[in-house]
PDBML (XML) file of the C-alpha atoms, coordinates in Angstrom:
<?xml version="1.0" encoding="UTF-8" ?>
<PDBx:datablock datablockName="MODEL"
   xmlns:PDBx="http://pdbml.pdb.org/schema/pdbx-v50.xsd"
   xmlns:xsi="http://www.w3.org/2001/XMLSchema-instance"
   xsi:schemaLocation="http://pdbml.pdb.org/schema/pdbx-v50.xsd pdbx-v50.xsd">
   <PDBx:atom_siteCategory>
      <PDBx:atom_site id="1">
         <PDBx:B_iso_or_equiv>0.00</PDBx:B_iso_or_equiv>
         <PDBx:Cartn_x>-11.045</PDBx:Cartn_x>
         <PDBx:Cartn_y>16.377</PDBx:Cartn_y>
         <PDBx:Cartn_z>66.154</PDBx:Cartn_z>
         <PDBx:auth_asym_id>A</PDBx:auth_asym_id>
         <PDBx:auth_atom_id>CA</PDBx:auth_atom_id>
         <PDBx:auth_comp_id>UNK</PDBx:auth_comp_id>
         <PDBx:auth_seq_id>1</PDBx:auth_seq_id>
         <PDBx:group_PDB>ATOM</PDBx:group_PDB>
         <PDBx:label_alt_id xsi:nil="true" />
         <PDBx:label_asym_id>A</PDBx:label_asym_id>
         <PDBx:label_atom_id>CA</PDBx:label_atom_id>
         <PDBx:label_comp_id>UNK</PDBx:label_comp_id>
         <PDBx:label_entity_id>1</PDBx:label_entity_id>
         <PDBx:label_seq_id>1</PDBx:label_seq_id>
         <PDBx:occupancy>1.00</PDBx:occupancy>
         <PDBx:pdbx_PDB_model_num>1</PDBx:pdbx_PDB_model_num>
         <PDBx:type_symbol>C</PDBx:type_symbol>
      </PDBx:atom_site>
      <PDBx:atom_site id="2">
         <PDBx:B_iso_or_equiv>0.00</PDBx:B_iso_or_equiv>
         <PDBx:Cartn_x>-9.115</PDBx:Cartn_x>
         <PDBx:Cartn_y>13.539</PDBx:Cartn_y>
         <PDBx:Cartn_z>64.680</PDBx:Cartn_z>
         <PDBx:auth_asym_id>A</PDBx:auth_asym_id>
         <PDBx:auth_atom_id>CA</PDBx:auth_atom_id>
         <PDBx:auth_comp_id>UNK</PDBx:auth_comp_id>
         <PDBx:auth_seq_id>2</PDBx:auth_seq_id>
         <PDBx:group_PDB>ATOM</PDBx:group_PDB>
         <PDBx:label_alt_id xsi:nil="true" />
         <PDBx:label_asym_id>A</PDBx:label_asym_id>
         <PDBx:label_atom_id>CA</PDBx:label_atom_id>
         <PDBx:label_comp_id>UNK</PDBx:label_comp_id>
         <PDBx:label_entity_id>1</PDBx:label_entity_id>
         <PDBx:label_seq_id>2</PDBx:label_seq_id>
         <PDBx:occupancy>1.00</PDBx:occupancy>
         <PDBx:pdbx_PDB_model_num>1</PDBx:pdbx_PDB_model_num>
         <PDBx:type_symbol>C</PDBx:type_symbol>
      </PDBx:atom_site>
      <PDBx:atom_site id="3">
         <PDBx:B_iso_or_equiv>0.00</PDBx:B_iso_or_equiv>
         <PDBx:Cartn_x>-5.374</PDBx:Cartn_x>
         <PDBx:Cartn_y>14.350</PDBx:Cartn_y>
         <PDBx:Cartn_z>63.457</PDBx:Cartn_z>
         <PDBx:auth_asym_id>A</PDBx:auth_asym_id>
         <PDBx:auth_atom_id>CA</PDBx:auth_atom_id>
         <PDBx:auth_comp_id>UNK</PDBx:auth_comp_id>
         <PDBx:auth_seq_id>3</PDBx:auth_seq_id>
         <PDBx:group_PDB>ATOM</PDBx:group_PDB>
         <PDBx:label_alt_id xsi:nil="true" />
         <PDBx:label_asym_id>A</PDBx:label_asym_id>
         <PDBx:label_atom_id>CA</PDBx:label_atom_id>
         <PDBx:label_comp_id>UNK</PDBx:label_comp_id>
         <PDBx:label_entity_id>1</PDBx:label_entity_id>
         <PDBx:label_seq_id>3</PDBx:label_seq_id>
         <PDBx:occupancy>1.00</PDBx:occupancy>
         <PDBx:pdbx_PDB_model_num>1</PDBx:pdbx_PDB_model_num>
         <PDBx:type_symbol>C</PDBx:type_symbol>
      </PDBx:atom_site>
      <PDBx:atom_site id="4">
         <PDBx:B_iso_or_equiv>0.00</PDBx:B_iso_or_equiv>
         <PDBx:Cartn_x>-4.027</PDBx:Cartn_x>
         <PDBx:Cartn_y>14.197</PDBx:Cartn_y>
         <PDBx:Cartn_z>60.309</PDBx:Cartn_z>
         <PDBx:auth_asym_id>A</PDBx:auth_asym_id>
         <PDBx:auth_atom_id>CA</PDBx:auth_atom_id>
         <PDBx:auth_comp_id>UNK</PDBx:auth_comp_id>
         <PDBx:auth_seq_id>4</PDBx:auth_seq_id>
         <PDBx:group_PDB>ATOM</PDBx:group_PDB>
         <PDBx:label_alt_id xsi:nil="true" />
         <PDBx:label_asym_id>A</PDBx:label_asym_id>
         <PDBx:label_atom_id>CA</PDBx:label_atom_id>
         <PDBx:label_comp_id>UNK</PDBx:label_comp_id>
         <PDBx:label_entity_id>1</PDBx:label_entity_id>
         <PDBx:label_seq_id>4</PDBx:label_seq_id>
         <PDBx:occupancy>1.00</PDBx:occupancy>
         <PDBx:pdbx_PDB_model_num>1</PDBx:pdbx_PDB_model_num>
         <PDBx:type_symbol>C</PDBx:type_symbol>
      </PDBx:atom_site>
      <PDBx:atom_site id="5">
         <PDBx:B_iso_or_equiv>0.00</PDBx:B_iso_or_equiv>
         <PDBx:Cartn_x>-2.821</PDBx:Cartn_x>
         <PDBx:Cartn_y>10.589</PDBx:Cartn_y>
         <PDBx:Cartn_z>58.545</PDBx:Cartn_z>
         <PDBx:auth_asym_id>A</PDBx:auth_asym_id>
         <PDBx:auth_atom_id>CA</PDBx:auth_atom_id>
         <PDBx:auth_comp_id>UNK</PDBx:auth_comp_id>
         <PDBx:auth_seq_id>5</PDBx:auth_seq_id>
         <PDBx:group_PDB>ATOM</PDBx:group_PDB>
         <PDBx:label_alt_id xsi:nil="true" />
         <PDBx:label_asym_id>A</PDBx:label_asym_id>
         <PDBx:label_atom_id>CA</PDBx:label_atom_id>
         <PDBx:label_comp_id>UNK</PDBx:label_comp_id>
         <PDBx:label_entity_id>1</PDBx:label_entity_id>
         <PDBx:label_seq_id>5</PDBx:label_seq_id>
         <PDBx:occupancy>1.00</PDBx:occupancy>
         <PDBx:pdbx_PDB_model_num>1</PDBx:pdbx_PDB_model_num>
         <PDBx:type_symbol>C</PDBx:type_symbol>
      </PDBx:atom_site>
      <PDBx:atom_site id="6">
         <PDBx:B_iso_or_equiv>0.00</PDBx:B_iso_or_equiv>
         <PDBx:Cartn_x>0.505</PDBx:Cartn_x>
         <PDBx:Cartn_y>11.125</PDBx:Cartn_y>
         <PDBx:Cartn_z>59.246</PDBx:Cartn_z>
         <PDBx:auth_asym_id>A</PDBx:auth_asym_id>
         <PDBx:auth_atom_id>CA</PDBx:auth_atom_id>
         <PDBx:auth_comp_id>UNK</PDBx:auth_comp_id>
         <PDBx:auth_seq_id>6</PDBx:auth_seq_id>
         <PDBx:group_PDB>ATOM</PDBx:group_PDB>
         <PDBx:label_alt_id xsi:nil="true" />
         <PDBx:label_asym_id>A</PDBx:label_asym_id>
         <PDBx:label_atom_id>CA</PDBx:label_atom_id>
         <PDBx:label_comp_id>UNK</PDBx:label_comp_id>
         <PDBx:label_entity_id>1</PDBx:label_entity_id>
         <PDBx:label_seq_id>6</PDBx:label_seq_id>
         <PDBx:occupancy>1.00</PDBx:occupancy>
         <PDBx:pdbx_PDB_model_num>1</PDBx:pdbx_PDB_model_num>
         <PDBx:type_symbol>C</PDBx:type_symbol>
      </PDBx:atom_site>
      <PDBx:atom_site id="7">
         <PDBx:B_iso_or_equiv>0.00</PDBx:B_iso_or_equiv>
         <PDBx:Cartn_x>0.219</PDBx:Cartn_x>
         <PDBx:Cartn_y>13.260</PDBx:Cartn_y>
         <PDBx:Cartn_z>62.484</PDBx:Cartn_z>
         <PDBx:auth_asym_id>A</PDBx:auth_asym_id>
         <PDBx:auth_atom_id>CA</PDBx:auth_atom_id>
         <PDBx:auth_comp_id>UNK</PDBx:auth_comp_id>
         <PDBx:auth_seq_id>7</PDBx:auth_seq_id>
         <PDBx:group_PDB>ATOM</PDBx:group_PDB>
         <PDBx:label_alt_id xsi:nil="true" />
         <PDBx:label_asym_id>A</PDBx:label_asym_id>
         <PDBx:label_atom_id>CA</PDBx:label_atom_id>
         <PDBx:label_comp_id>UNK</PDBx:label_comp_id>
         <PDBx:label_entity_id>1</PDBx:label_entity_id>
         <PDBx:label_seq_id>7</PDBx:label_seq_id>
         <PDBx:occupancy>1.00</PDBx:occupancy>
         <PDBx:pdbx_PDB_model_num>1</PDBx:pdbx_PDB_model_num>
         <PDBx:type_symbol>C</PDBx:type_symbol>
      </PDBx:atom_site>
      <PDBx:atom_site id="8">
         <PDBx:B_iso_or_equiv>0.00</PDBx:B_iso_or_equiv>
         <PDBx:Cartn_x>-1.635</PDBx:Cartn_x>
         <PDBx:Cartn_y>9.855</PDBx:Cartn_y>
         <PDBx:Cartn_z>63.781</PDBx:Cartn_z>
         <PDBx:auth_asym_id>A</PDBx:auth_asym_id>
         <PDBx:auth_atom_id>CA</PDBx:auth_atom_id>
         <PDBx:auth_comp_id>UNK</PDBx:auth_comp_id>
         <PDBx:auth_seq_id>8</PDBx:auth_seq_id>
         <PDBx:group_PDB>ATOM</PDBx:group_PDB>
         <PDBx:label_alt_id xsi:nil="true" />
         <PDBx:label_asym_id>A</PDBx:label_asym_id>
         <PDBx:label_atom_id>CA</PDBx:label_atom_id>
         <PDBx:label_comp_id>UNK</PDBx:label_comp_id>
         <PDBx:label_entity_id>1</PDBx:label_entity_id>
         <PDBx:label_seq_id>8</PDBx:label_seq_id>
         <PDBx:occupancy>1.00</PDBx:occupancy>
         <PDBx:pdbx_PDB_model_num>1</PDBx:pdbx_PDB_model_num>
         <PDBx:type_symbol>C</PDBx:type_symbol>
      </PDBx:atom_site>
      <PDBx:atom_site id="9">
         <PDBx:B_iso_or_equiv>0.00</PDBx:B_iso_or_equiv>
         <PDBx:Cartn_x>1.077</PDBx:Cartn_x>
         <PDBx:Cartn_y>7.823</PDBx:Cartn_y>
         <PDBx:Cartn_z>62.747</PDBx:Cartn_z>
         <PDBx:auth_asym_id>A</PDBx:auth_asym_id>
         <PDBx:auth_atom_id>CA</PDBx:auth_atom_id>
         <PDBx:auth_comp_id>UNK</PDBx:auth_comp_id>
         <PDBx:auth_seq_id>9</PDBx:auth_seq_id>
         <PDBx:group_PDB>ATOM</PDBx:group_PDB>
         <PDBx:label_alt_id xsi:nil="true" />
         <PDBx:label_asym_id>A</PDBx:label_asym_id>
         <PDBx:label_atom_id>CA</PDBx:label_atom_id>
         <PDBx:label_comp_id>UNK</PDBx:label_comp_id>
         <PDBx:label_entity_id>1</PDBx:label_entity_id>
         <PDBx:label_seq_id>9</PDBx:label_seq_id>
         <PDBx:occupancy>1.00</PDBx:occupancy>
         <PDBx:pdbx_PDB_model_num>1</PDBx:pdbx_PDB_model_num>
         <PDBx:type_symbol>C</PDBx:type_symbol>
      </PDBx:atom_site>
      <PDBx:atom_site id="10">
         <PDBx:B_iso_or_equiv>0.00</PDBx:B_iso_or_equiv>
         <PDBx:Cartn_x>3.827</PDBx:Cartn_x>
         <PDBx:Cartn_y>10.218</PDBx:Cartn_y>
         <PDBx:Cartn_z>64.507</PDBx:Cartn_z>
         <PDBx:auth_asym_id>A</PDBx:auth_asym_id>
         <PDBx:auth_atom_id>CA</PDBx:auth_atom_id>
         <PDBx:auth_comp_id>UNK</PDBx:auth_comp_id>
         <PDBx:auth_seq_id>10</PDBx:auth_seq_id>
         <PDBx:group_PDB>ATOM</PDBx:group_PDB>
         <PDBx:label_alt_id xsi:nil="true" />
         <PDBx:label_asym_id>A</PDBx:label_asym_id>
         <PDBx:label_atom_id>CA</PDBx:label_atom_id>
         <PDBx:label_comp_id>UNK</PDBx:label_comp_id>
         <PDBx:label_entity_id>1</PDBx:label_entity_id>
         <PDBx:label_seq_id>10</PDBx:label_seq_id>
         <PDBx:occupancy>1.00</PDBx:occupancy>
         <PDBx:pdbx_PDB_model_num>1</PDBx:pdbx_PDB_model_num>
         <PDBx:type_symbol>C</PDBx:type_symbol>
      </PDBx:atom_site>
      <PDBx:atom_site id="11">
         <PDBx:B_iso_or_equiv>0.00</PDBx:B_iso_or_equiv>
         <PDBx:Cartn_x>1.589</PDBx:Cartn_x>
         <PDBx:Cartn_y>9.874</PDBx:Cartn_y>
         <PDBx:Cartn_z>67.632</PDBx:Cartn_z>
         <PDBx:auth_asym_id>A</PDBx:auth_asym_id>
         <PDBx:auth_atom_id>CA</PDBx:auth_atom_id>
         <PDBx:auth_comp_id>UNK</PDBx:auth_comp_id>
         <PDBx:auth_seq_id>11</PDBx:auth_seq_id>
         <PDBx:group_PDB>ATOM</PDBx:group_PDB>
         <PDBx:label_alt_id xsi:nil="true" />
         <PDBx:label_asym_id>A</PDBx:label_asym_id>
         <PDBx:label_atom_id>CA</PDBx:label_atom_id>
         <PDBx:label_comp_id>UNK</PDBx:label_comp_id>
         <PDBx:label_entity_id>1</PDBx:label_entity_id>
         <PDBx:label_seq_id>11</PDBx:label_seq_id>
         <PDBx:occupancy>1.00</PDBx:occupancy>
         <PDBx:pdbx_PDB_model_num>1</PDBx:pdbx_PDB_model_num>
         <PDBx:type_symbol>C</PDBx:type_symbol>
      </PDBx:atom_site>
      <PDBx:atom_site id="12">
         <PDBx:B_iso_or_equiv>0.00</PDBx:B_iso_or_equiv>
         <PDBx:Cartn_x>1.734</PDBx:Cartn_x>
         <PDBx:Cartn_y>6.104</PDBx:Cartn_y>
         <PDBx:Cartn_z>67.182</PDBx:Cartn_z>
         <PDBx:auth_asym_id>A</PDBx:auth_asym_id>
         <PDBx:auth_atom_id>CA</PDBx:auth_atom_id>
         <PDBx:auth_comp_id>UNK</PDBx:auth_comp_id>
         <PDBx:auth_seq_id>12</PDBx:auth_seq_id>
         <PDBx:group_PDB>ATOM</PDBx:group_PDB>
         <PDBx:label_alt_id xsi:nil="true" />
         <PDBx:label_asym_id>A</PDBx:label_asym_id>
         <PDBx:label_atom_id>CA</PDBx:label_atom_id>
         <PDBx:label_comp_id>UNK</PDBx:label_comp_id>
         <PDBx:label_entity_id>1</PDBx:label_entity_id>
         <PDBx:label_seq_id>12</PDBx:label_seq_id>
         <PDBx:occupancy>1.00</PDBx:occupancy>
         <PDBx:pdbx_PDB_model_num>1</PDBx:pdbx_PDB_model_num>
         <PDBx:type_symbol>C</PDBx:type_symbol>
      </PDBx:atom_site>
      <PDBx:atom_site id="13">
         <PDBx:B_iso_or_equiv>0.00</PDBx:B_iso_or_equiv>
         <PDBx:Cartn_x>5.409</PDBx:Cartn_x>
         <PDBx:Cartn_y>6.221</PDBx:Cartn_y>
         <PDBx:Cartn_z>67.000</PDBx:Cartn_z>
         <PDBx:auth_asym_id>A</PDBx:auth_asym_id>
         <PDBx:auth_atom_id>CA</PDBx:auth_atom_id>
         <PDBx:auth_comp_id>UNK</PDBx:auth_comp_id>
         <PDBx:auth_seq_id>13</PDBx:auth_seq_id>
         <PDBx:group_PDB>ATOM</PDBx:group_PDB>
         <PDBx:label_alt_id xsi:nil="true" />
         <PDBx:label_asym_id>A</PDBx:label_asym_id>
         <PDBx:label_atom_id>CA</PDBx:label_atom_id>
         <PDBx:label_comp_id>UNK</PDBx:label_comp_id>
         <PDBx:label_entity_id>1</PDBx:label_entity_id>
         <PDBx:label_seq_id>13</PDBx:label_seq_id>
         <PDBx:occupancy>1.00</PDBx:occupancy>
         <PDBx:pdbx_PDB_model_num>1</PDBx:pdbx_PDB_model_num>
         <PDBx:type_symbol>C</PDBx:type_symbol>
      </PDBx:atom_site>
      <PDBx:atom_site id="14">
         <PDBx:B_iso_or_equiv>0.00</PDBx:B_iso_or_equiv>
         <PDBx:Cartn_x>5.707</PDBx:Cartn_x>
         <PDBx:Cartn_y>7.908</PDBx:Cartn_y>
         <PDBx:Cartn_z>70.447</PDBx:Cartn_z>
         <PDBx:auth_asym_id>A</PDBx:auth_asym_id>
         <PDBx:auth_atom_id>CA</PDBx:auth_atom_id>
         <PDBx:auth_comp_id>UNK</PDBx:auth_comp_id>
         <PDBx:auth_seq_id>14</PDBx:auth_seq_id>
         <PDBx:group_PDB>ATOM</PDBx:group_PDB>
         <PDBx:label_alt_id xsi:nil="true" />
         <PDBx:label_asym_id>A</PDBx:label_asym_id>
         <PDBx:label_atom_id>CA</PDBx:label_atom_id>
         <PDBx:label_comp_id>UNK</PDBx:label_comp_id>
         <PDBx:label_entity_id>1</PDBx:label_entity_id>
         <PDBx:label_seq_id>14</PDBx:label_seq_id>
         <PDBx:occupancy>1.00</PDBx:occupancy>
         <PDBx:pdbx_PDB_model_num>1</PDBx:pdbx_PDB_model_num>
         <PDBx:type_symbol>C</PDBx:type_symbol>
      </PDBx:atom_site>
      <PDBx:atom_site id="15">
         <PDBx:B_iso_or_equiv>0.00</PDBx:B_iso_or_equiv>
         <PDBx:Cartn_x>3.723</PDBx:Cartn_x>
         <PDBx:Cartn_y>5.080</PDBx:Cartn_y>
         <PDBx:Cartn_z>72.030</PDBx:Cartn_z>
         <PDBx:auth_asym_id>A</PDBx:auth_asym_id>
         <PDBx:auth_atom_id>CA</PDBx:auth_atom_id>
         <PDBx:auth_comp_id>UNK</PDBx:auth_comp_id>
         <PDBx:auth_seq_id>15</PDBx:auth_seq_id>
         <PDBx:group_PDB>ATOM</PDBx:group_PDB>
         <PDBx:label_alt_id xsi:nil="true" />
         <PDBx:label_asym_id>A</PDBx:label_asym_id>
         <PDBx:label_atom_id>CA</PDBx:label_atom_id>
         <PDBx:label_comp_id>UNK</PDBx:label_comp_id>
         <PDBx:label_entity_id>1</PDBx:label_entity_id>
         <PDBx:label_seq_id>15</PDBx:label_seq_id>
         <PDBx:occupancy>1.00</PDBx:occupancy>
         <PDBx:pdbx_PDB_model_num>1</PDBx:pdbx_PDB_model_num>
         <PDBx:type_symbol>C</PDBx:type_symbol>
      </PDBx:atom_site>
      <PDBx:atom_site id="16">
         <PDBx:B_iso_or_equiv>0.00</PDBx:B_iso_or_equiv>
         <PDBx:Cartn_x>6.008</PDBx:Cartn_x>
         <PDBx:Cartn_y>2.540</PDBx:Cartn_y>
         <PDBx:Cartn_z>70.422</PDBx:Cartn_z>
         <PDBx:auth_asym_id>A</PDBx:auth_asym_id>
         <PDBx:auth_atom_id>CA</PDBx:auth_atom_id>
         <PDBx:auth_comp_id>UNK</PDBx:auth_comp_id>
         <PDBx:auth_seq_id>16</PDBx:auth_seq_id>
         <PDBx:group_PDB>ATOM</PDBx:group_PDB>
         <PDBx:label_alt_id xsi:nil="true" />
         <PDBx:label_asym_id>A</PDBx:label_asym_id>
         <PDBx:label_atom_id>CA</PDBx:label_atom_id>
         <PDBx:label_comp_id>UNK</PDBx:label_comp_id>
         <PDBx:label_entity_id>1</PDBx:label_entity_id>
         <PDBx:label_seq_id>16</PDBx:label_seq_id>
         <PDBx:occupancy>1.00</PDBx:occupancy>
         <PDBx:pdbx_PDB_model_num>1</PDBx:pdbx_PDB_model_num>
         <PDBx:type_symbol>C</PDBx:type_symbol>
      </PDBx:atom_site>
      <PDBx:atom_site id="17">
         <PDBx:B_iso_or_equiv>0.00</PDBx:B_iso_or_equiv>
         <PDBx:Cartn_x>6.089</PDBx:Cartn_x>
         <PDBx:Cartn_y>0.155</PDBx:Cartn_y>
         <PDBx:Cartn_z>73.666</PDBx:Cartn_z>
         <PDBx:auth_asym_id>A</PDBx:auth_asym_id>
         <PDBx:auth_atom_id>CA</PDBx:auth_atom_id>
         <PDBx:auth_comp_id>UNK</PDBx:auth_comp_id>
         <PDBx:auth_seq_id>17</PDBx:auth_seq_id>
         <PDBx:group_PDB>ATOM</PDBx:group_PDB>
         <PDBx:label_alt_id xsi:nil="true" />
         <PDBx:label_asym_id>A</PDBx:label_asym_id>
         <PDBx:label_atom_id>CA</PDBx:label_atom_id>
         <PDBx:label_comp_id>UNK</PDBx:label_comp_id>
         <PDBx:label_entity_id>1</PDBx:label_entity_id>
         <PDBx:label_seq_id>17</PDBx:label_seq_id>
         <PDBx:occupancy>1.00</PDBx:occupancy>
         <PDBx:pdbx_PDB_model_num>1</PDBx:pdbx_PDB_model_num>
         <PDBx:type_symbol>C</PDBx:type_symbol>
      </PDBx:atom_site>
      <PDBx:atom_site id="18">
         <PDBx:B_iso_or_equiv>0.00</PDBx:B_iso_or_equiv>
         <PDBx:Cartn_x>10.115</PDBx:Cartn_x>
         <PDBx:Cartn_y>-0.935</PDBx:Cartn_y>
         <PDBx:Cartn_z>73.201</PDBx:Cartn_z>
         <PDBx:auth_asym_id>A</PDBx:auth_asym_id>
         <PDBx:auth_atom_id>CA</PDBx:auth_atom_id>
         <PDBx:auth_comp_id>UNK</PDBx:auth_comp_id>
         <PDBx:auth_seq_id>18</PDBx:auth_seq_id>
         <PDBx:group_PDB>ATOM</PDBx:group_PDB>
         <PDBx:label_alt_id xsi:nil="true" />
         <PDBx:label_asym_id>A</PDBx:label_asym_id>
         <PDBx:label_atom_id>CA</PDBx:label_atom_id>
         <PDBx:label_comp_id>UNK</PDBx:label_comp_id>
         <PDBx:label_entity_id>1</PDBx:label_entity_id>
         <PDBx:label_seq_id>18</PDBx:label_seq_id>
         <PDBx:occupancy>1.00</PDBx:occupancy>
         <PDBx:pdbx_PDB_model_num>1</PDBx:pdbx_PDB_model_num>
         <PDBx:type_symbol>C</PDBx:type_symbol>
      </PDBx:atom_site>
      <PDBx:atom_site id="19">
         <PDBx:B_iso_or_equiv>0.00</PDBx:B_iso_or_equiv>
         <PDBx:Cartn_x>11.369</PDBx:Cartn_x>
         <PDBx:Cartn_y>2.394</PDBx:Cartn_y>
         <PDBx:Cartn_z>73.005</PDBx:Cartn_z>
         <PDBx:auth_asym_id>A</PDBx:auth_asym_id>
         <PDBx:auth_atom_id>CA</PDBx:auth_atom_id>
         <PDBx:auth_comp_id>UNK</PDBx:auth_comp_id>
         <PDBx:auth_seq_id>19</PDBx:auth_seq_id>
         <PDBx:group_PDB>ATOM</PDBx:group_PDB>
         <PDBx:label_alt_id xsi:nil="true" />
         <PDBx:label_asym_id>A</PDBx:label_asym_id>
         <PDBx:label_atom_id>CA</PDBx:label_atom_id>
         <PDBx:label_comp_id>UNK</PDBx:label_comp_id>
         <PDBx:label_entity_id>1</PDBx:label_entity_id>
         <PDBx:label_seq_id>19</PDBx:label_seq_id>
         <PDBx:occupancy>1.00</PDBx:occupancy>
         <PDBx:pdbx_PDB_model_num>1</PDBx:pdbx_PDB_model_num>
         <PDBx:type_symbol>C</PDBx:type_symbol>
      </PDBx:atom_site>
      <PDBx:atom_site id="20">
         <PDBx:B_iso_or_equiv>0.00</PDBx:B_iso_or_equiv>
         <PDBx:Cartn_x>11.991</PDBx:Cartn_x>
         <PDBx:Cartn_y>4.307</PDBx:Cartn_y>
         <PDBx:Cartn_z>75.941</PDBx:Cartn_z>
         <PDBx:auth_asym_id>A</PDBx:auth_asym_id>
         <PDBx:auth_atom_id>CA</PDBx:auth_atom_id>
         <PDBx:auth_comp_id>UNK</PDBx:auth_comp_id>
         <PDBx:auth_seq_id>20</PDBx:auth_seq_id>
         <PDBx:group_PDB>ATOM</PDBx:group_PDB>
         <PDBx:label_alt_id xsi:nil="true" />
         <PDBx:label_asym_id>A</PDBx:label_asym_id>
         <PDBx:label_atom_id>CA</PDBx:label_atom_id>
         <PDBx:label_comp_id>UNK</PDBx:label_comp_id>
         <PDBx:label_entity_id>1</PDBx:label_entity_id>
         <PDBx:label_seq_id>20</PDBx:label_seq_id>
         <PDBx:occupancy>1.00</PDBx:occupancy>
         <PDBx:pdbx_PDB_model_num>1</PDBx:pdbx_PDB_model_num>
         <PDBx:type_symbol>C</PDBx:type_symbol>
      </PDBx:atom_site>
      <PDBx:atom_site id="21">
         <PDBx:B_iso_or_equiv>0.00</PDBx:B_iso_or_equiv>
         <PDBx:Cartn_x>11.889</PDBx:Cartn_x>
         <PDBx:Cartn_y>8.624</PDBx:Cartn_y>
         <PDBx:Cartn_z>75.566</PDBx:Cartn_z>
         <PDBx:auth_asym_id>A</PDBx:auth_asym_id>
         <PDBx:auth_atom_id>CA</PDBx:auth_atom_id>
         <PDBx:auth_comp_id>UNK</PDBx:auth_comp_id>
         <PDBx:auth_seq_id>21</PDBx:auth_seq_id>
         <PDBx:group_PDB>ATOM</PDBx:group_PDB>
         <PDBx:label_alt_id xsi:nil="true" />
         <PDBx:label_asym_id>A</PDBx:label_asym_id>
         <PDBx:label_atom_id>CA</PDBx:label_atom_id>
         <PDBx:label_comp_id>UNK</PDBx:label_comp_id>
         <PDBx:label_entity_id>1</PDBx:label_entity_id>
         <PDBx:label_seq_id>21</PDBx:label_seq_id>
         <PDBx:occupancy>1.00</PDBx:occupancy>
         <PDBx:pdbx_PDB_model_num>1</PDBx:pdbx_PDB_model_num>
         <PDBx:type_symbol>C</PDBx:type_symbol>
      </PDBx:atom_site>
      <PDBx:atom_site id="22">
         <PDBx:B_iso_or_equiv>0.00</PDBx:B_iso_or_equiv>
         <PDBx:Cartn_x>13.508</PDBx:Cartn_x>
         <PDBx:Cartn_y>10.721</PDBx:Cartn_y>
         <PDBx:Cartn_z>77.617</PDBx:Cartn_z>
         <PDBx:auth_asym_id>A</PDBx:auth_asym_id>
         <PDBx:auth_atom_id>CA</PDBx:auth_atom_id>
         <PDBx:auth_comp_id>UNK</PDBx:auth_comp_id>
         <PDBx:auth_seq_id>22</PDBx:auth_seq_id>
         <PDBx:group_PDB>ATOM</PDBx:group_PDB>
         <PDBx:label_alt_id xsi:nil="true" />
         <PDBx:label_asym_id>A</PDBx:label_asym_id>
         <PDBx:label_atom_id>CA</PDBx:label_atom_id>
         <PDBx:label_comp_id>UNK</PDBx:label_comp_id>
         <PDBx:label_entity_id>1</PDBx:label_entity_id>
         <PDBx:label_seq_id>22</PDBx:label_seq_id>
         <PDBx:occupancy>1.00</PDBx:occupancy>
         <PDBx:pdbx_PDB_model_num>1</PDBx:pdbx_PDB_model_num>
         <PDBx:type_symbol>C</PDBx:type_symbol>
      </PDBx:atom_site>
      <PDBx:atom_site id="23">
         <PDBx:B_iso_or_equiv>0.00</PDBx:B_iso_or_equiv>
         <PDBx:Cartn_x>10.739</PDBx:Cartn_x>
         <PDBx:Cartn_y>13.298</PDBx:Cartn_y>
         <PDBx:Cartn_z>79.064</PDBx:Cartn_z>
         <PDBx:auth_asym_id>A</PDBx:auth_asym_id>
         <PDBx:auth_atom_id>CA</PDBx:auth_atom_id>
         <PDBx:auth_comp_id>UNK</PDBx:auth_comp_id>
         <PDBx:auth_seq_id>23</PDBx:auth_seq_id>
         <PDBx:group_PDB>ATOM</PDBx:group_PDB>
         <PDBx:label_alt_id xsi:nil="true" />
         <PDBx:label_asym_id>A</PDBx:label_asym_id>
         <PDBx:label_atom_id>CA</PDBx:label_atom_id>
         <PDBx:label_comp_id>UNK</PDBx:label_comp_id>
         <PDBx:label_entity_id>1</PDBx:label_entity_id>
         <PDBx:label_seq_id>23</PDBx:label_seq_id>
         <PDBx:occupancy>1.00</PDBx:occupancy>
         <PDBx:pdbx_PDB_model_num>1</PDBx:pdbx_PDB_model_num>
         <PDBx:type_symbol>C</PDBx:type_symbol>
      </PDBx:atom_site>
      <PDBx:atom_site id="24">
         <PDBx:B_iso_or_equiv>0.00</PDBx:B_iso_or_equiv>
         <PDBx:Cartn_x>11.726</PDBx:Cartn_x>
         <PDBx:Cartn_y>16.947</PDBx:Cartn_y>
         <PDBx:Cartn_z>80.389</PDBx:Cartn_z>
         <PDBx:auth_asym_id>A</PDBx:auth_asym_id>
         <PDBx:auth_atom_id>CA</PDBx:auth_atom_id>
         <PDBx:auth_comp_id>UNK</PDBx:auth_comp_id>
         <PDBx:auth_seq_id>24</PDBx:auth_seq_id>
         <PDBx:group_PDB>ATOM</PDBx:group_PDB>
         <PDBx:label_alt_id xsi:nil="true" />
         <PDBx:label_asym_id>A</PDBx:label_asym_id>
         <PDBx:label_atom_id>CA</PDBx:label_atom_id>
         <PDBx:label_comp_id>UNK</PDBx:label_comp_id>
         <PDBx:label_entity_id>1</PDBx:label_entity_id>
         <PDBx:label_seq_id>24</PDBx:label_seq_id>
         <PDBx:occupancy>1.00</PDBx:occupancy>
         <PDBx:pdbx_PDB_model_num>1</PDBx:pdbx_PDB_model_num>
         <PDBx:type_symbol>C</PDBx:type_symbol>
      </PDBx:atom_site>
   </PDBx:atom_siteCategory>
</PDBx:datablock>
């Protein structure tokens, strides 16, 4: 099932490729 508008666009900001997240 595809996510919201702007659930999709948080997801997108996770996978931003210059940032790096700290993961626990």
């Amino acid at each position: 099932q595809r996510p919201t508008p702007d659930r999709q666009a948080e997801l997108w900001r996770l996978r931003d490729p210059l940032r790096s997240y700290n993961i626990i």
